[in-house]
Protein backbone atom coordinates (compact mmCIF):
# COMPACT_ATOMS: atom_id res chain seq x y z
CA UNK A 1 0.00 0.00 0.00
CA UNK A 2 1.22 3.50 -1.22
CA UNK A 3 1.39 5.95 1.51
CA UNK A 4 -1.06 8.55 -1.07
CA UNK A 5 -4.13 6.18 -0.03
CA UNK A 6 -2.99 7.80 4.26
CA UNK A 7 -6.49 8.99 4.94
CA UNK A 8 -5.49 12.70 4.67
CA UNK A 9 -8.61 14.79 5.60
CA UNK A 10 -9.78 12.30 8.56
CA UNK A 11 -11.01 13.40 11.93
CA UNK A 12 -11.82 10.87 14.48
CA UNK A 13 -12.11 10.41 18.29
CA UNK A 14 -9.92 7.68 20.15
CA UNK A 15 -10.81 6.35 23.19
CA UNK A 16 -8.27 4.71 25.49
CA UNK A 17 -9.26 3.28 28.82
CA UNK A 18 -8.17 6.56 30.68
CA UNK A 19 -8.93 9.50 28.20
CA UNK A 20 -9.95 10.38 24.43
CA UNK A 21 -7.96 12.15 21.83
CA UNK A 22 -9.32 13.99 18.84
CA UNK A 23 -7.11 13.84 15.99
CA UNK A 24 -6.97 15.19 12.72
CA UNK A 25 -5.08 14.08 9.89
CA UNK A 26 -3.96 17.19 8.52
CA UNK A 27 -1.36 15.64 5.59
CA UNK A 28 0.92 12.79 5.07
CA UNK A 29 3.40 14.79 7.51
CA UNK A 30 1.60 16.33 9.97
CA UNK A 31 -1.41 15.81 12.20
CA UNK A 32 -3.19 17.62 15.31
CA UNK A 33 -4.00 16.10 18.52
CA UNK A 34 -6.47 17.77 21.24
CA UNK A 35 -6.82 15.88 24.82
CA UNK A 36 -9.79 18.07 26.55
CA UNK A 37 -9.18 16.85 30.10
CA UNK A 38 -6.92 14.88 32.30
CA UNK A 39 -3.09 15.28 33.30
CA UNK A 40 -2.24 15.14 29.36
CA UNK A 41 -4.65 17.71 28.45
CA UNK A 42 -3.23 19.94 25.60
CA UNK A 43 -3.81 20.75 21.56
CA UNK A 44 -0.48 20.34 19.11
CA UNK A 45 0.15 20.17 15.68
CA UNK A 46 3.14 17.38 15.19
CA UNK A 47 4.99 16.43 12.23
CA UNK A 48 4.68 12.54 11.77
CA UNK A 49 6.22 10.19 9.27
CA UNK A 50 3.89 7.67 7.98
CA UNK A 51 4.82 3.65 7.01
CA UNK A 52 1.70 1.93 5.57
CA UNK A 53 1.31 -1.94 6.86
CA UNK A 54 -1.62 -3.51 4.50
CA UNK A 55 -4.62 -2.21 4.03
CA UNK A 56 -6.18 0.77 5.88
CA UNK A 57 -2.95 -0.13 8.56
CA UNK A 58 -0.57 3.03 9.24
CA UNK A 59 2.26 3.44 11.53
CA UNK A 60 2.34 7.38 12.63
CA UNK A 61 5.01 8.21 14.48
CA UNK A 62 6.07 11.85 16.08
CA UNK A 63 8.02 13.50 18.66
CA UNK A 64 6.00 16.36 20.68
CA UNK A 65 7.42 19.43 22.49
CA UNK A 66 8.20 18.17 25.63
CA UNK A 67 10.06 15.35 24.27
CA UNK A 68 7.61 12.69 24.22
CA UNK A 69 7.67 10.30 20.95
CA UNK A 70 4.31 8.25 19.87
CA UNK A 71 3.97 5.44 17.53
CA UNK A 72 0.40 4.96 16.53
CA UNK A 73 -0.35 2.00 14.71
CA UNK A 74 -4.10 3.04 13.82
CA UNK A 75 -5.90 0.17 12.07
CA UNK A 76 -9.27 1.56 10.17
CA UNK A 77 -9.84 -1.73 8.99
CA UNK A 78 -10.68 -2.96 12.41
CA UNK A 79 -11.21 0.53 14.23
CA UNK A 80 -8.67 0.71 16.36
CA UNK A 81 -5.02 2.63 17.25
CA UNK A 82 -2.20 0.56 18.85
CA UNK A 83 -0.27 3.78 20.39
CA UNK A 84 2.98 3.76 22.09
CA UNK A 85 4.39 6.15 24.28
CA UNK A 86 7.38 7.41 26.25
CA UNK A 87 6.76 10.74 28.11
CA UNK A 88 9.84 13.02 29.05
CA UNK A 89 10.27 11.09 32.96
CA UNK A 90 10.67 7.95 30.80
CA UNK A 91 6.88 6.54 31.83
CA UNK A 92 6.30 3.94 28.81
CA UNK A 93 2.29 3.55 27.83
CA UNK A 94 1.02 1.08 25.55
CA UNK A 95 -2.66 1.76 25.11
CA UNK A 96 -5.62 0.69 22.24
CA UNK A 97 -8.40 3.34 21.82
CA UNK A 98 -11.30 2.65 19.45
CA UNK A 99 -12.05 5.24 16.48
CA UNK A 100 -15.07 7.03 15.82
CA UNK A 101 -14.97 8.52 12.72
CA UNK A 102 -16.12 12.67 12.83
CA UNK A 103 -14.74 13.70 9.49
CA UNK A 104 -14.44 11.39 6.97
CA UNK A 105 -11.03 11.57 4.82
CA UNK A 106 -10.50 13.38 1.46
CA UNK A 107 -10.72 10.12 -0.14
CA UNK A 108 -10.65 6.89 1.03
CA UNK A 109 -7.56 4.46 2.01
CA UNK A 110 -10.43 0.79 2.59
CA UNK A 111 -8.90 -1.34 -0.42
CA UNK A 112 -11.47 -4.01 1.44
CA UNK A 113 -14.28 -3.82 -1.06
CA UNK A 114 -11.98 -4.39 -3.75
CA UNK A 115 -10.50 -7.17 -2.23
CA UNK A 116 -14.19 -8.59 -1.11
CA UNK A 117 -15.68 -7.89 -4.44
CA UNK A 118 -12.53 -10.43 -5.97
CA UNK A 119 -13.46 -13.12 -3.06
CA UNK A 120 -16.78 -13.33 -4.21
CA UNK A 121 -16.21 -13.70 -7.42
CA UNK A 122 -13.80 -16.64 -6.67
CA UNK A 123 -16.47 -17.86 -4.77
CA UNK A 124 -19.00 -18.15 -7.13
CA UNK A 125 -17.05 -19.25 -10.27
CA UNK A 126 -15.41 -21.74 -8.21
CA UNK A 127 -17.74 -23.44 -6.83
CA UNK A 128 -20.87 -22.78 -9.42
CA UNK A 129 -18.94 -22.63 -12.50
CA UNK A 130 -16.28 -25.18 -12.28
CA UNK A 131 -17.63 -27.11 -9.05
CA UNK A 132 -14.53 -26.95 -6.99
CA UNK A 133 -15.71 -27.96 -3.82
CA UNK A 134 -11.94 -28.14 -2.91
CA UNK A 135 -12.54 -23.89 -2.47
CA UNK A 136 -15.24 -24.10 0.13
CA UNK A 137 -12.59 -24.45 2.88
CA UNK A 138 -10.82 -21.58 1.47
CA UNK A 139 -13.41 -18.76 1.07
CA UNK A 140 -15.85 -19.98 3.65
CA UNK A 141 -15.72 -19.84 7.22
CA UNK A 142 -16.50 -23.34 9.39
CA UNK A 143 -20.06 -21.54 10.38
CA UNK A 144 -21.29 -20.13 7.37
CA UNK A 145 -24.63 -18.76 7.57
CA UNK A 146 -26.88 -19.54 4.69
CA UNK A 147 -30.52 -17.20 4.83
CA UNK A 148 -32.02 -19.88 1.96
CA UNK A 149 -34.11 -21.96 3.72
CA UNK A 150 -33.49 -24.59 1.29
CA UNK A 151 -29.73 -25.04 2.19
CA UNK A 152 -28.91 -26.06 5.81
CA UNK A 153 -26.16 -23.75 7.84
CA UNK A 154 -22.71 -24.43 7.82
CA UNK A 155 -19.54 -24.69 5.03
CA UNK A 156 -19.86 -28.89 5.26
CA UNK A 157 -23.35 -28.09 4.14
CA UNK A 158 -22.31 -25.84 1.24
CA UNK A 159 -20.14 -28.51 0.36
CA UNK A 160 -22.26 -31.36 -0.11
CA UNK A 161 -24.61 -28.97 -2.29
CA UNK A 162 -21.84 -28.32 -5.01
CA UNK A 163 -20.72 -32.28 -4.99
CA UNK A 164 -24.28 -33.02 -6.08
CA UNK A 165 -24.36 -30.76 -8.97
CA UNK A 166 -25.79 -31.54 -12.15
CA UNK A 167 -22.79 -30.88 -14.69
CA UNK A 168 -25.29 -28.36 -16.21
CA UNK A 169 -25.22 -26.03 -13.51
CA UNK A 170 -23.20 -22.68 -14.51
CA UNK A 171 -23.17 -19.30 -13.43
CA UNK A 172 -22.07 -16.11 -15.56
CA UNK A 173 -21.27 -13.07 -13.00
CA UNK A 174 -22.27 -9.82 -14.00
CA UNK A 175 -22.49 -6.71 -12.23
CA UNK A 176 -20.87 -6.38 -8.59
CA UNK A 177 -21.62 -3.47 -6.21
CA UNK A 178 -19.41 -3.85 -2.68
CA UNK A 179 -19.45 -1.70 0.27
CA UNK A 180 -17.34 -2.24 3.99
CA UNK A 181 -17.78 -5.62 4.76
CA UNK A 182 -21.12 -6.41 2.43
CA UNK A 183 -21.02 -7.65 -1.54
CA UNK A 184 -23.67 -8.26 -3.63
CA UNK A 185 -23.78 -9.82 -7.22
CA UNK A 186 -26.36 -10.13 -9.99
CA UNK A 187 -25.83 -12.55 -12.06
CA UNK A 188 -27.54 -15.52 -13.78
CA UNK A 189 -27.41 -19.40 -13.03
CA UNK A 190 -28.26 -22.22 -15.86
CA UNK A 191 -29.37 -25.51 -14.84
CA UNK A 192 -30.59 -24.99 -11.46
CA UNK A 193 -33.74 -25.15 -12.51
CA UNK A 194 -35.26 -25.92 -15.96
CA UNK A 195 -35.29 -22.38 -17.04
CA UNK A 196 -32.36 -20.04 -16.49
CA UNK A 197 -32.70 -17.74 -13.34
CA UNK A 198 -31.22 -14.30 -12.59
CA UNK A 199 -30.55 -13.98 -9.16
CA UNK A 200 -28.70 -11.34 -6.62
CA UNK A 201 -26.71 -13.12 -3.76
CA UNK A 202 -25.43 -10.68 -0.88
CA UNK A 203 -22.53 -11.45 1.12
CA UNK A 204 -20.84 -10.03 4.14
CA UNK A 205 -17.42 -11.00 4.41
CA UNK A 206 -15.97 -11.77 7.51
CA UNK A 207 -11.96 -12.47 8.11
CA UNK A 208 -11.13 -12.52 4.72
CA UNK A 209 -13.61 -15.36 4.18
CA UNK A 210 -17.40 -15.08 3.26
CA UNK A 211 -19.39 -15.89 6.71
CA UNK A 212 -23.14 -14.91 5.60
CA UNK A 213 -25.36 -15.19 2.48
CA UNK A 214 -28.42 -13.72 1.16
CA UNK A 215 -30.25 -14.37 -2.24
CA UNK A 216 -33.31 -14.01 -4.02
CA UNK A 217 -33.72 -15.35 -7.36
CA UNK A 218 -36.11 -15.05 -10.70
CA UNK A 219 -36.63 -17.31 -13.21
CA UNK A 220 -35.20 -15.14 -16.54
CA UNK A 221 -37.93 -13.65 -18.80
CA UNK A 222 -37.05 -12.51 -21.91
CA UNK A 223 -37.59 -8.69 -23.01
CA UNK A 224 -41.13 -8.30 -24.93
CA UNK A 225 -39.93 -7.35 -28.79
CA UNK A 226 -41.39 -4.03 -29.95
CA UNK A 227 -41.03 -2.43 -27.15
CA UNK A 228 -38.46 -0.67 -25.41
CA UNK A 229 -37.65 -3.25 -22.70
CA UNK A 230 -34.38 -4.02 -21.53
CA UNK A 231 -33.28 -7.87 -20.66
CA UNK A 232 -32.73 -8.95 -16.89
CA UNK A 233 -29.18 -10.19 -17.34
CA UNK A 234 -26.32 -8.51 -19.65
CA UNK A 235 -22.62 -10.29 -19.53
CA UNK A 236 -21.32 -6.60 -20.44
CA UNK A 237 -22.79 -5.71 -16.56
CA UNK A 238 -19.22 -6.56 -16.19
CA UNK A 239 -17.51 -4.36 -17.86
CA UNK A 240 -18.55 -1.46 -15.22
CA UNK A 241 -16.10 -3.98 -13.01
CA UNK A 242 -12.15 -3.17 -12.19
CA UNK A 243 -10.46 -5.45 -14.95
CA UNK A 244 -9.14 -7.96 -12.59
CA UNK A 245 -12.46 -8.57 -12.11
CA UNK A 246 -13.48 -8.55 -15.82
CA UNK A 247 -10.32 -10.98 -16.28
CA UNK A 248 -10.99 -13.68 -13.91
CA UNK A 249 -14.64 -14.18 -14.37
CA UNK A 250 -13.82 -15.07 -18.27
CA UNK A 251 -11.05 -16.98 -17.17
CA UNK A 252 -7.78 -15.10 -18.21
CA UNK A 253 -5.44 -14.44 -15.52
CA UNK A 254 -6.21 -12.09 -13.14
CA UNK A 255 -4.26 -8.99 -11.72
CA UNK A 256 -2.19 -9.71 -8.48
CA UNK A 257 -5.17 -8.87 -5.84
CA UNK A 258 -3.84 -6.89 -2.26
């Protein structure tokens, strides 16, 4: 991760177990702290130096006037800061505050729907397109919770579904709209049923693995000719995707994902 994607822009509260901290992220080399009350109670402007860790992880580190130096590790992926302090009489503090975002940045620095949008499609041309079950293990989690009432809970459940299969079954991916931790996918499934369906399944991703699903499906109607109806399902939905995307649902190699 670049350190350009820093959340420049960002104000947030921090609360540690003994006192909050309102920071602003004023640039890639310099932030403000305020501390309203308590025996650290004071506003500064420092000048940091920023090392990005993965995604939406940042270590800040700065020196303030009175000598003390602070490494933050602030984690908006999980909302939380890791800080570390030594104050001038050589007190060491490590401390975890959780963020509440006031301000949001300039632009944003969460690569996770990105990287969610590219499990789910793994997910679904893996096991629905090629019938891997082999990739259940790997994009699952052990309690997967399935909202079709026609599918029992759990990945050994998901499992046994794609093993029985008819070699009909196949799904085309289309368009893909991802937000925080949630995905969802239109797309449209042959051989489920005797006519093909179009169907949106909704995921929220938990741990780099997909832990719940949603989905409500339609069997496909074609558009009435002579009039100015559009069809439920278009391939080309996809190209309004990144082309990593574009290239791993047709089966060229895909882009190195983060």
């Amino acid at each position: 991760m670049a350190i350009d994607v820093f959340p420049v822009g960002l104000e947030l509260d921090v609360s540690y177990p003994s006192f909050k901290v309102f920071l602003t992220l004023l640039s890639a080399e310099q932030l403000k702290f305020e501390i309203k009350e308590g025996p650290f109670a004071r506003i500064e402007t420092v000048d940091i130096e920023v090392n990005p860790l993965g995604n939406s992880i940042f270590a800040v580190s700065w020196q303030e006037k009175d000598g003390a130096t602070v490494t933050n590790v602030q984690d908006y992926d999980r909302g939380v800061v890791h800080s570390f302090a030594t104050l001038p009489d050589g007190q060491f503090l490590r401390m975890t505050g959780s963020i509440v975002v006031t301000r949001p940045a300039d632009r944003t620095s969460d690569d996770r729907p990105h990287r969610n949008r590219a499990l789910v499609l793994d997910a679904m041309t893996s096991l629905f397109q090629r019938h891997d079950t082999s990739s259940v293990d790997r994009l699952y989690v052990q309690d997967y919770i399935q909202h079709n009432p026609q599918i029992p809970q759990g990945r050994d459940a998901l499992r046994s579904v794609v093993e029985t299969l008819s070699p009909s079954v196949h799904y085309e991916p289309g368009l893909i709209i991802a937000e925080g931790d949630l995905v969802a996918i239109h797309g449209r499934i042959r051989g489920w049923s005797e006519e093909p369906q179009v169907v949106i399944d909704i995921f929220r991703v938990q741990g780099g693995k997909l832990a719940e699903h949603w989905d409500v499906l339609q069997t496909e109607a074609p558009a009435a000719s002579g009039t100015a109806g559009l069809s439920m399902f278009d391939p080309d939905e996809s190209a309004h995707q990144p082309r990593s995307e574009v290239a791993l649902e047709s089966g060229r190699p895909a882009a190195r994902r983060t």
